[in-house]
PDB file of N, CA and C in Angstrom:
ATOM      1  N   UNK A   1      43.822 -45.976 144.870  1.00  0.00           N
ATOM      2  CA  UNK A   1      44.972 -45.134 145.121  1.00  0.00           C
ATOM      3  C   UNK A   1      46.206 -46.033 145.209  1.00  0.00           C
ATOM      4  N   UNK A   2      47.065 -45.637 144.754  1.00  0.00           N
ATOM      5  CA  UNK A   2      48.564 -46.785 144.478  1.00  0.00           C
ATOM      6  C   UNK A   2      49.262 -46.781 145.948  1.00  0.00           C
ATOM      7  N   UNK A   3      49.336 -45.763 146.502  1.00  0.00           N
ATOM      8  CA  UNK A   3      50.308 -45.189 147.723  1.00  0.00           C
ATOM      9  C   UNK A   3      48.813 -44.992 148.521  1.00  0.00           C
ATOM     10  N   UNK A   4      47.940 -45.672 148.898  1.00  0.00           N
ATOM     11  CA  UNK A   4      46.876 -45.611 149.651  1.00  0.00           C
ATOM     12  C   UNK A   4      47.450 -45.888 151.164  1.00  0.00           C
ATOM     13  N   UNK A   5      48.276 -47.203 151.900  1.00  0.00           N
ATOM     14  CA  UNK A   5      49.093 -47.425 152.603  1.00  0.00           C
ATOM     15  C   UNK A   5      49.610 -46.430 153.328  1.00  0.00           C
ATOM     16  N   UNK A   6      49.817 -45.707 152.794  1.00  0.00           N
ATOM     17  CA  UNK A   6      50.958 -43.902 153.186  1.00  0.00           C
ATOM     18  C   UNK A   6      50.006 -43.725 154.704  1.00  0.00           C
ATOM     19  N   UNK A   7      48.676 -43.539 154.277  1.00  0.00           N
ATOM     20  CA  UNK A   7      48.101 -43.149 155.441  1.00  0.00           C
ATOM     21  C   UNK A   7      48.394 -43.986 156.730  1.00  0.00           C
ATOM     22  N   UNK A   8      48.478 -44.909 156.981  1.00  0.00           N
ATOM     23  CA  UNK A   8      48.450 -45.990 157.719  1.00  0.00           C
ATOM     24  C   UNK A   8      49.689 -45.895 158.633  1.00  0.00           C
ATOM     25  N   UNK A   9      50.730 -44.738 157.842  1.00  0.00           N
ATOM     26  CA  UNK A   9      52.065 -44.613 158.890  1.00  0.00           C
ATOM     27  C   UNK A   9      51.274 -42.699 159.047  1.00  0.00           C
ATOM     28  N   UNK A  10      51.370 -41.803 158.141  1.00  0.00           N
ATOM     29  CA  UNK A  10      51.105 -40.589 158.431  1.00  0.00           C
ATOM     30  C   UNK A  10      50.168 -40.441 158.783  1.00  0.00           C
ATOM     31  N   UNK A  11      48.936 -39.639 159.767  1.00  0.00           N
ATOM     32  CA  UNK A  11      47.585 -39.322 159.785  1.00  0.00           C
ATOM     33  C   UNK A  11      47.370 -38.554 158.531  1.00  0.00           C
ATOM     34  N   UNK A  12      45.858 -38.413 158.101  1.00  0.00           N
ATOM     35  CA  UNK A  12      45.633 -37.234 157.009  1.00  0.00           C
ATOM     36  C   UNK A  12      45.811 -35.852 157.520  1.00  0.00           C
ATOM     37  N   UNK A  13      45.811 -35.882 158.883  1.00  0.00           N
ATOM     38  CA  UNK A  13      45.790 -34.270 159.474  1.00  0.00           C
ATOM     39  C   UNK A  13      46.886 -33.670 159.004  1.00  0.00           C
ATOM     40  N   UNK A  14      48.082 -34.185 159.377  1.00  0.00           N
ATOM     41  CA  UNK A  14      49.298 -33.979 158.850  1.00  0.00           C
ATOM     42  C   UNK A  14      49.843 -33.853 157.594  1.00  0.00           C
ATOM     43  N   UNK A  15      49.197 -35.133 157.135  1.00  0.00           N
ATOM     44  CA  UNK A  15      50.156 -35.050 155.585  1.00  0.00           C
ATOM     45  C   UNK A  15      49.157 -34.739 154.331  1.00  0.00           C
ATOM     46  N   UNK A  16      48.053 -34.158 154.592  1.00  0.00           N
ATOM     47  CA  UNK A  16      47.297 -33.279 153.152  1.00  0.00           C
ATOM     48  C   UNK A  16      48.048 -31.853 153.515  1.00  0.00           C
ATOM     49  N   UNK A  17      47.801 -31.224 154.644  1.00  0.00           N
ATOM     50  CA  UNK A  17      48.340 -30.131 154.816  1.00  0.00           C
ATOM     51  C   UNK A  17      49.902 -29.904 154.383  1.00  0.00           C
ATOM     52  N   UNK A  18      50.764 -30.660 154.631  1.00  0.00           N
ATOM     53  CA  UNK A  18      52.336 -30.947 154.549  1.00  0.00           C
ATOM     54  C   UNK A  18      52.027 -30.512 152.849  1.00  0.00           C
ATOM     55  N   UNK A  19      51.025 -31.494 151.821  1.00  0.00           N
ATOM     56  CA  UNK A  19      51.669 -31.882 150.818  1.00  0.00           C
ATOM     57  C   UNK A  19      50.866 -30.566 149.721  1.00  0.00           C
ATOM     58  N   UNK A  20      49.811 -29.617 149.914  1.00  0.00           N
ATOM     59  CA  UNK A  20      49.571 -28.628 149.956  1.00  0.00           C
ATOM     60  C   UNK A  20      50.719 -27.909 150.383  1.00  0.00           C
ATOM     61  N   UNK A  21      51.049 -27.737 151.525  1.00  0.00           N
ATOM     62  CA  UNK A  21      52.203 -26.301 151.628  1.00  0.00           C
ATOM     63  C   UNK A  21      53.311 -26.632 150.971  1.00  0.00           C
ATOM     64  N   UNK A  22      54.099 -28.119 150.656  1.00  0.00           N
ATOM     65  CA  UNK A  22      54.846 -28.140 149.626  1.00  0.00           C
ATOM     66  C   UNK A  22      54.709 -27.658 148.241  1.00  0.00           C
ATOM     67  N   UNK A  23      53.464 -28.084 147.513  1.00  0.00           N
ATOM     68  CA  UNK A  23      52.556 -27.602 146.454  1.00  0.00           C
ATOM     69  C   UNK A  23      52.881 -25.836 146.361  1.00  0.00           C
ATOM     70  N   UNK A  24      52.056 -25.204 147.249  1.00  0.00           N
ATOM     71  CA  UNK A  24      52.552 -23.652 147.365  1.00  0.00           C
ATOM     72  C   UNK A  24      53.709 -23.184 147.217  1.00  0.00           C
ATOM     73  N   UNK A  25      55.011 -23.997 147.996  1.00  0.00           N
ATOM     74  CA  UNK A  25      55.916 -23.238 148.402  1.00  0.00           C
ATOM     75  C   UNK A  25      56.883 -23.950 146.832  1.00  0.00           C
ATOM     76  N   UNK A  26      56.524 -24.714 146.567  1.00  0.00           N
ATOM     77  CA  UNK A  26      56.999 -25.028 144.787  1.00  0.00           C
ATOM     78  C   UNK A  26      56.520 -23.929 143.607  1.00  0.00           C
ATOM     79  N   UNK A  27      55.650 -23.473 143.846  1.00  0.00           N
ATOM     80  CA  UNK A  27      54.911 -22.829 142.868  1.00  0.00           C
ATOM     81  C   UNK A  27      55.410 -21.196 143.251  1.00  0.00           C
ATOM     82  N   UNK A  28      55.145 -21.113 144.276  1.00  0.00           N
ATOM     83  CA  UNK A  28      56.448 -19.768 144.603  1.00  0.00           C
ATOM     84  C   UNK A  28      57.639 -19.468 144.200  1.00  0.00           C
ATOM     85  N   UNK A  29      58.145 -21.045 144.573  1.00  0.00           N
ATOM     86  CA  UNK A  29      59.081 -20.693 143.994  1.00  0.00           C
ATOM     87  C   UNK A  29      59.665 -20.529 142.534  1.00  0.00           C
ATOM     88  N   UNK A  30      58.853 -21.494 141.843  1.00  0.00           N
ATOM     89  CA  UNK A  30      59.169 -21.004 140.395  1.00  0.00           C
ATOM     90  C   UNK A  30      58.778 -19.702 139.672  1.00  0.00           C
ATOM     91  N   UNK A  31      57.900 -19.162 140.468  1.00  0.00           N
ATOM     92  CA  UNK A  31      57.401 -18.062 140.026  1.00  0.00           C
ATOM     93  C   UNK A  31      58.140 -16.917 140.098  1.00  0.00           C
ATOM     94  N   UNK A  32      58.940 -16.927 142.035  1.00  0.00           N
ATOM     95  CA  UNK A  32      60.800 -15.998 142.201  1.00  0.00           C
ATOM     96  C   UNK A  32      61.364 -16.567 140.615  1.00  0.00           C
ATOM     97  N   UNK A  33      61.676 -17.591 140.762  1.00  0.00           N
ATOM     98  CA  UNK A  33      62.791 -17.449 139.539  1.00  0.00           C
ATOM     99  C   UNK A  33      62.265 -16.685 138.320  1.00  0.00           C
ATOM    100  N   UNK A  34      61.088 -17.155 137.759  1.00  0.00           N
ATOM    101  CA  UNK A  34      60.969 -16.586 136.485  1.00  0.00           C
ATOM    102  C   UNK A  34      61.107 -14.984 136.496  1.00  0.00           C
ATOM    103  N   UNK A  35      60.662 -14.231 137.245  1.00  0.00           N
ATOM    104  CA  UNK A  35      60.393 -13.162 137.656  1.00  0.00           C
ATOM    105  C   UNK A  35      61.859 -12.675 137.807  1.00  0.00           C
ATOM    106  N   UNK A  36      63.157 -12.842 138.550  1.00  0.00           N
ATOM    107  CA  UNK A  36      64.085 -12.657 138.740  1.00  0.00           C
ATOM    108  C   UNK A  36      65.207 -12.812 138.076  1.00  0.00           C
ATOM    109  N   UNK A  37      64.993 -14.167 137.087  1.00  0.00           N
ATOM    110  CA  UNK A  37      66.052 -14.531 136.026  1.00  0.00           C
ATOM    111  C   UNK A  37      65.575 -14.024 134.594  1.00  0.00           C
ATOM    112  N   UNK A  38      64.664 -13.282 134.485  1.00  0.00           N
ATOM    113  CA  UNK A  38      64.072 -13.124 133.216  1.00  0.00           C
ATOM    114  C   UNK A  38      63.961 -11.782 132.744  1.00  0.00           C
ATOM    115  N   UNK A  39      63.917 -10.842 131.976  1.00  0.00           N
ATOM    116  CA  UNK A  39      63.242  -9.494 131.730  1.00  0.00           C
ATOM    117  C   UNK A  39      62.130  -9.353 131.363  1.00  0.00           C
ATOM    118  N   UNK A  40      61.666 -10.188 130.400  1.00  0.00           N
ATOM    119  CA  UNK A  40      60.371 -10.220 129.680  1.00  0.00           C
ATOM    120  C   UNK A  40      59.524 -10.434 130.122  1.00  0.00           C
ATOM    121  N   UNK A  41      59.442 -11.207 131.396  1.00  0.00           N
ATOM    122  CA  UNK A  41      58.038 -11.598 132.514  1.00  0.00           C
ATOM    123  C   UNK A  41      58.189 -10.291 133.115  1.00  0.00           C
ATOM    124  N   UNK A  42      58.911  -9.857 134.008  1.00  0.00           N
ATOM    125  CA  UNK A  42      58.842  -8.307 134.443  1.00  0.00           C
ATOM    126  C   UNK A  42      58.120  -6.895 133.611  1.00  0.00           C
ATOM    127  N   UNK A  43      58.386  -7.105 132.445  1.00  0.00           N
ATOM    128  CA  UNK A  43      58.079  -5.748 131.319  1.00  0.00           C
ATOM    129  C   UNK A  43      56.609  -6.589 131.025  1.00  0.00           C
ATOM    130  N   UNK A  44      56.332  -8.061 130.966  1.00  0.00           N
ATOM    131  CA  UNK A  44      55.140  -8.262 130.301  1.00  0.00           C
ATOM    132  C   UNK A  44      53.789  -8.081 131.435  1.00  0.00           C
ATOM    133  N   UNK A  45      53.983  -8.601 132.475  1.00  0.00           N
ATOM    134  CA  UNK A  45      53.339  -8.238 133.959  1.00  0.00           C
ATOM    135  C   UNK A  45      52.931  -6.601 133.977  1.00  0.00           C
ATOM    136  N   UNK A  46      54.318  -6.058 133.905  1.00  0.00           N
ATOM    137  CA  UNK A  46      53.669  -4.635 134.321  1.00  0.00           C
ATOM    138  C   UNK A  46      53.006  -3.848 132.519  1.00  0.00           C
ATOM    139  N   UNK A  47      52.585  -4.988 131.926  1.00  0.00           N
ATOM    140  CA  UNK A  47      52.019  -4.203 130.775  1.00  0.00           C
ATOM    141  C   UNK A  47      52.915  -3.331 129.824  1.00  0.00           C
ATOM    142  N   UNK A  48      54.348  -3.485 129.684  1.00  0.00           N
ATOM    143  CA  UNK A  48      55.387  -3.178 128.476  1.00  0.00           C
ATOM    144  C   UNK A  48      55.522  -3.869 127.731  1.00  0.00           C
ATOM    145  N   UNK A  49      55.369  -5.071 127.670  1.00  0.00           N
ATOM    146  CA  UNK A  49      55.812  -5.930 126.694  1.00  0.00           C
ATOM    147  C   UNK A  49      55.520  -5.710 125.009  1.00  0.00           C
ATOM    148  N   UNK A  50      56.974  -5.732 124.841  1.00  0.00           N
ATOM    149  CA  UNK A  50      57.137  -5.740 123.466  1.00  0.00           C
ATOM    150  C   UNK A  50      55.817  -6.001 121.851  1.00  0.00           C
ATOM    151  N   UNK A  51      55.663  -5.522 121.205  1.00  0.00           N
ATOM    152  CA  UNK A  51      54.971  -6.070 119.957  1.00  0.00           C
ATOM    153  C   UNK A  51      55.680  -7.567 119.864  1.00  0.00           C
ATOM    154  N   UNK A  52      54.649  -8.276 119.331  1.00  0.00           N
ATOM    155  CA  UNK A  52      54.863  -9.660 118.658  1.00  0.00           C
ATOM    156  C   UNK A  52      54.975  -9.234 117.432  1.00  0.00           C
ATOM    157  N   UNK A  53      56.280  -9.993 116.553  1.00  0.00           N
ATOM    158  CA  UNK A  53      56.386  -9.455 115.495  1.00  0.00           C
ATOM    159  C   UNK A  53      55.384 -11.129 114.774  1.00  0.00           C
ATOM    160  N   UNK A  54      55.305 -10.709 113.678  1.00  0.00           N
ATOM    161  CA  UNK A  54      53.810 -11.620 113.073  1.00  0.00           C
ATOM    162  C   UNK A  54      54.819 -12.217 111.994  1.00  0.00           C
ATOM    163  N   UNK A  55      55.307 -13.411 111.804  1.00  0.00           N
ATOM    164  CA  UNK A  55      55.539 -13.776 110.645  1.00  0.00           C
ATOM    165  C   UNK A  55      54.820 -15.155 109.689  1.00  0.00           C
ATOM    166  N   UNK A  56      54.890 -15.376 108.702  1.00  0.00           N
ATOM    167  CA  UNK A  56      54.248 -15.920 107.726  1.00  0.00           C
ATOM    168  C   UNK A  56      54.972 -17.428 107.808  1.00  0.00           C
ATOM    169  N   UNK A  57      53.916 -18.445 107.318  1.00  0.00           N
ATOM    170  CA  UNK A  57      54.503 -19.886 107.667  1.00  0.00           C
ATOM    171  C   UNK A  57      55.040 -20.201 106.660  1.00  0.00           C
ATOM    172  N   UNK A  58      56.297 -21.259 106.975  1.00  0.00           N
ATOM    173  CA  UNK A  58      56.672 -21.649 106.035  1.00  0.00           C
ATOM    174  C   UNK A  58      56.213 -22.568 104.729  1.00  0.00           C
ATOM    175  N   UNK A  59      57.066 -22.009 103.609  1.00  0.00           N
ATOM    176  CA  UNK A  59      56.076 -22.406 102.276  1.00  0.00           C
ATOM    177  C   UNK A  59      56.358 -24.092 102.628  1.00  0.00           C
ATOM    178  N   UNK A  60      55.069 -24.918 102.241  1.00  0.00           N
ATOM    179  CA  UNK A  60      55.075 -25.879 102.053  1.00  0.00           C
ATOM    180  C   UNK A  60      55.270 -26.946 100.678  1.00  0.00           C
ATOM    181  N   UNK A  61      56.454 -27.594 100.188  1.00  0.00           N
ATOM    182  CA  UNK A  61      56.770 -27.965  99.155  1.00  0.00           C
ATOM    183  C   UNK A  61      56.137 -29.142  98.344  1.00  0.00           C
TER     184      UNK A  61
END
């Protein structure tokens, strides 16, 4: 472990738990934003989302 040391000032009691609820409360939060700044996660979640329109690859020369 590179940052093995860490322990030696923090206990593990403390800082797995700390770095878990940071973990969560990151992942929350990106999840508010997408959800809030977006339309298409909203309509695709509740099962509206648009057709994918299908297009053809480009010709190769």
């Amino acid at each position: 472990m590179i940052y093995g040391k860490i322990w030696l000032v923090v206990k593990p009691s403390v800082g797995v738990p700390l770095i878990i609820a940071a973990v969560a409360i990151a992942s929350f939060a990106v999840h508010v934003a997408l959800v809030t700044n977006t339309t298409w996660v909203k309509a695709f979640l509740n099962g509206n989302a648009d057709k994918v329109a299908v297009t053809a690859p480009a010709a190769s020369k």
